[in-house]
Protein backbone atom coordinates (compact mmCIF):
# COMPACT_ATOMS: atom_id res chain seq x y z
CA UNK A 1 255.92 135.81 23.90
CA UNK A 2 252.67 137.78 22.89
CA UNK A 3 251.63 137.49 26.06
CA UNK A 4 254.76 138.86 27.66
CA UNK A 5 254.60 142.21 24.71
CA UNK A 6 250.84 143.09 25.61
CA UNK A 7 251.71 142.97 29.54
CA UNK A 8 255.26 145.00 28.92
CA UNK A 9 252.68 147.68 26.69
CA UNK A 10 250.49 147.90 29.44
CA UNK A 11 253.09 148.60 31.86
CA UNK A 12 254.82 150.97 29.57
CA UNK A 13 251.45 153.27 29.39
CA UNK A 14 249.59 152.73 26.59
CA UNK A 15 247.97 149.95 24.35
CA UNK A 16 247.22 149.73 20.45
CA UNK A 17 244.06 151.47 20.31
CA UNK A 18 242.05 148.66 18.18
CA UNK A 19 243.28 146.47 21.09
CA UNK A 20 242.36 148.27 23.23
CA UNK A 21 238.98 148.77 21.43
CA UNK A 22 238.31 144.80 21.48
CA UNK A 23 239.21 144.52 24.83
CA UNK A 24 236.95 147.34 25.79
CA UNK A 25 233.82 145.39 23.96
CA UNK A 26 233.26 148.08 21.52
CA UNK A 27 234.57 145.95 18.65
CA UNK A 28 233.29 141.79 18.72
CA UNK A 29 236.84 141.21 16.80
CA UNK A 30 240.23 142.80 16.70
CA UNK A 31 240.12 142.83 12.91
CA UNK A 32 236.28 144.72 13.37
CA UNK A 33 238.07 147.67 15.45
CA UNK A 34 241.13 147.82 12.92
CA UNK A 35 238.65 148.12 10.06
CA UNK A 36 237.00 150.98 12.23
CA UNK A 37 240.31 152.40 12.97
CA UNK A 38 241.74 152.67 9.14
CA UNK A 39 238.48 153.44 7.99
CA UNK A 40 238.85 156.96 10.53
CA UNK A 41 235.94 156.08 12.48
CA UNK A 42 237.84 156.89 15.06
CA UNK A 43 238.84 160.49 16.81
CA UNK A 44 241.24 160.95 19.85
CA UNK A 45 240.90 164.38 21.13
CA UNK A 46 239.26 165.52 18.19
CA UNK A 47 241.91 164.19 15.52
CA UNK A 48 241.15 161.81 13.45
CA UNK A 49 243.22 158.54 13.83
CA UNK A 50 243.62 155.95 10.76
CA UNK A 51 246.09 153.79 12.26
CA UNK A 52 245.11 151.16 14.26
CA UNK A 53 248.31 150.79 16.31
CA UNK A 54 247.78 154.28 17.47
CA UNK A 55 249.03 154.12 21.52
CA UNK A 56 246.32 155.03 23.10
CA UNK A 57 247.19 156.35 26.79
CA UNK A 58 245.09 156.29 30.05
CA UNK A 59 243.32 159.91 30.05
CA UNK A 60 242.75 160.13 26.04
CA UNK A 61 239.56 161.19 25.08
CA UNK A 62 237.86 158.84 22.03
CA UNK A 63 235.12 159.54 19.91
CA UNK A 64 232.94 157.35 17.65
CA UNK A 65 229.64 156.69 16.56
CA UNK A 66 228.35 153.14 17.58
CA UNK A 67 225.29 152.48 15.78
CA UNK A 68 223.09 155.32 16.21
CA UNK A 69 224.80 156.57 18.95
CA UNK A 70 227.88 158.95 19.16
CA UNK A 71 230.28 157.43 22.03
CA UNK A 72 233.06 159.97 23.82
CA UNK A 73 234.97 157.93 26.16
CA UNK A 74 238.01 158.81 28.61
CA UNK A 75 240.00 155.84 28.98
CA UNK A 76 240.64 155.21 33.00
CA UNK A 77 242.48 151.85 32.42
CA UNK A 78 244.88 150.03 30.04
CA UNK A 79 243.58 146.38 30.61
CA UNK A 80 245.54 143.27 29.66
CA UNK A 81 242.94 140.98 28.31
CA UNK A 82 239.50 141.17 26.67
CA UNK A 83 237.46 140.07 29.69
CA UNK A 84 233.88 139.92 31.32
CA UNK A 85 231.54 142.86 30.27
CA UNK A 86 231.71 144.21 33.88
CA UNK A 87 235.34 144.92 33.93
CA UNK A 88 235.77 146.70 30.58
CA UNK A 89 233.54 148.93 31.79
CA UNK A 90 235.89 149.90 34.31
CA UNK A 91 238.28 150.38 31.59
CA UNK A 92 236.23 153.79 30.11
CA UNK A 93 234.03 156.77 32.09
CA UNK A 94 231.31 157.36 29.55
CA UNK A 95 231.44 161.41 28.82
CA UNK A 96 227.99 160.96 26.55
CA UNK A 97 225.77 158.50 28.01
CA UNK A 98 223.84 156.31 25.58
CA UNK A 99 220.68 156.90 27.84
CA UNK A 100 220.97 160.75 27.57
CA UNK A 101 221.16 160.68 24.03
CA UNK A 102 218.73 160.60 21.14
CA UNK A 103 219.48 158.35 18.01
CA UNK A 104 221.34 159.71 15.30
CA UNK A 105 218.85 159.69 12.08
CA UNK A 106 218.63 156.35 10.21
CA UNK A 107 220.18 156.30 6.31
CA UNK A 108 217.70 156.64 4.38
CA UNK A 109 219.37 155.18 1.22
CA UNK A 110 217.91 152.25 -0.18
CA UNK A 111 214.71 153.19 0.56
CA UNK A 112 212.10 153.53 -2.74
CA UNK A 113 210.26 156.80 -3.57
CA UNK A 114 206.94 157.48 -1.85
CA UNK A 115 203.68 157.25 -4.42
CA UNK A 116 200.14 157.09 -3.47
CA UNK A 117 199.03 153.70 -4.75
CA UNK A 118 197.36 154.26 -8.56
CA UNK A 119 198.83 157.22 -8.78
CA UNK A 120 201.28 157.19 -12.02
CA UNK A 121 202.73 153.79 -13.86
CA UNK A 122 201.55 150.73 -12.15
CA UNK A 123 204.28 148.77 -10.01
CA UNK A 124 204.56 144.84 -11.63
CA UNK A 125 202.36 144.15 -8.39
CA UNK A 126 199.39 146.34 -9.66
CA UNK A 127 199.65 145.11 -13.13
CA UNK A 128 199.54 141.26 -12.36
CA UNK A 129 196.58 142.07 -10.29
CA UNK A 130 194.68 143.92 -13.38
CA UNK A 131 195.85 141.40 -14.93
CA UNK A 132 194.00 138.72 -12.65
CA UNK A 133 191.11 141.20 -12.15
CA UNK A 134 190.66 141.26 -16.66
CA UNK A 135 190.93 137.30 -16.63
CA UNK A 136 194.59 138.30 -18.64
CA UNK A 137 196.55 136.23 -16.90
């Protein structure tokens, strides 16, 4: 019966857009591009959608980073299973090649301050070797 739905959307002219996003090979899992989708990851023609069952029609214009790259895709076919890598890529024309682009900057959160080393308080490395240099420890 699920079967017969996804075929009957894809004849109707669109698809659920986080279906559509899995079967595309953006997304490894449906539940991934649904995340992405509520999460408003995603833009279609420059609005932001949260819904993943958003019907996404052949001709609509996505938007979305993928790690450090910003995607823009025209969808160019409504497919009706998530199959080989070579044809979902007929499913998109990439607007903003990946090979054109230069990375987005990495986050640099998590990352410690810079110090020169002996330079202020000693880290609990630098003590425990005073420590072994003084015969302390």
């Amino acid at each position: 019966m699920s079967e017969e739905r996804n075929a009957q959307g894809a004849d109707e002219g669109f698809l659920r857009l986080d279906k559509w996003l899995f079967f595309a090979r953006f997304y490894k899992s449906r539940s991934l591009a649904t995340r992405a989708c509520e999460a408003g990851e995603i833009r279609i023609g420059g609005s932001v959608v949260r819904k993943a069952n958003h019907r996404l029609r052949i001709g609509d214009v996505l938007t979305f980073s993928k790690g450090p790259y910003v995607r823009v895709i025209r969808v160019t076919q409504l497919p009706g299973r998530r199959g080989p890598a070579s044809e979902a890529q007929e499913s998109y024309e990439d607007l903003n090649p990946v090979s054109d682009q230069k990375p987005l900057p990495r986050n640099t959160r998590g990352e410690g301050p810079k110090r020169e080393p002996g330079a202020g308080r000693p880290t609990k490395r630098e003590r425990r070797q005073l420590d072994r240099f003084r015969g302390d420890g």
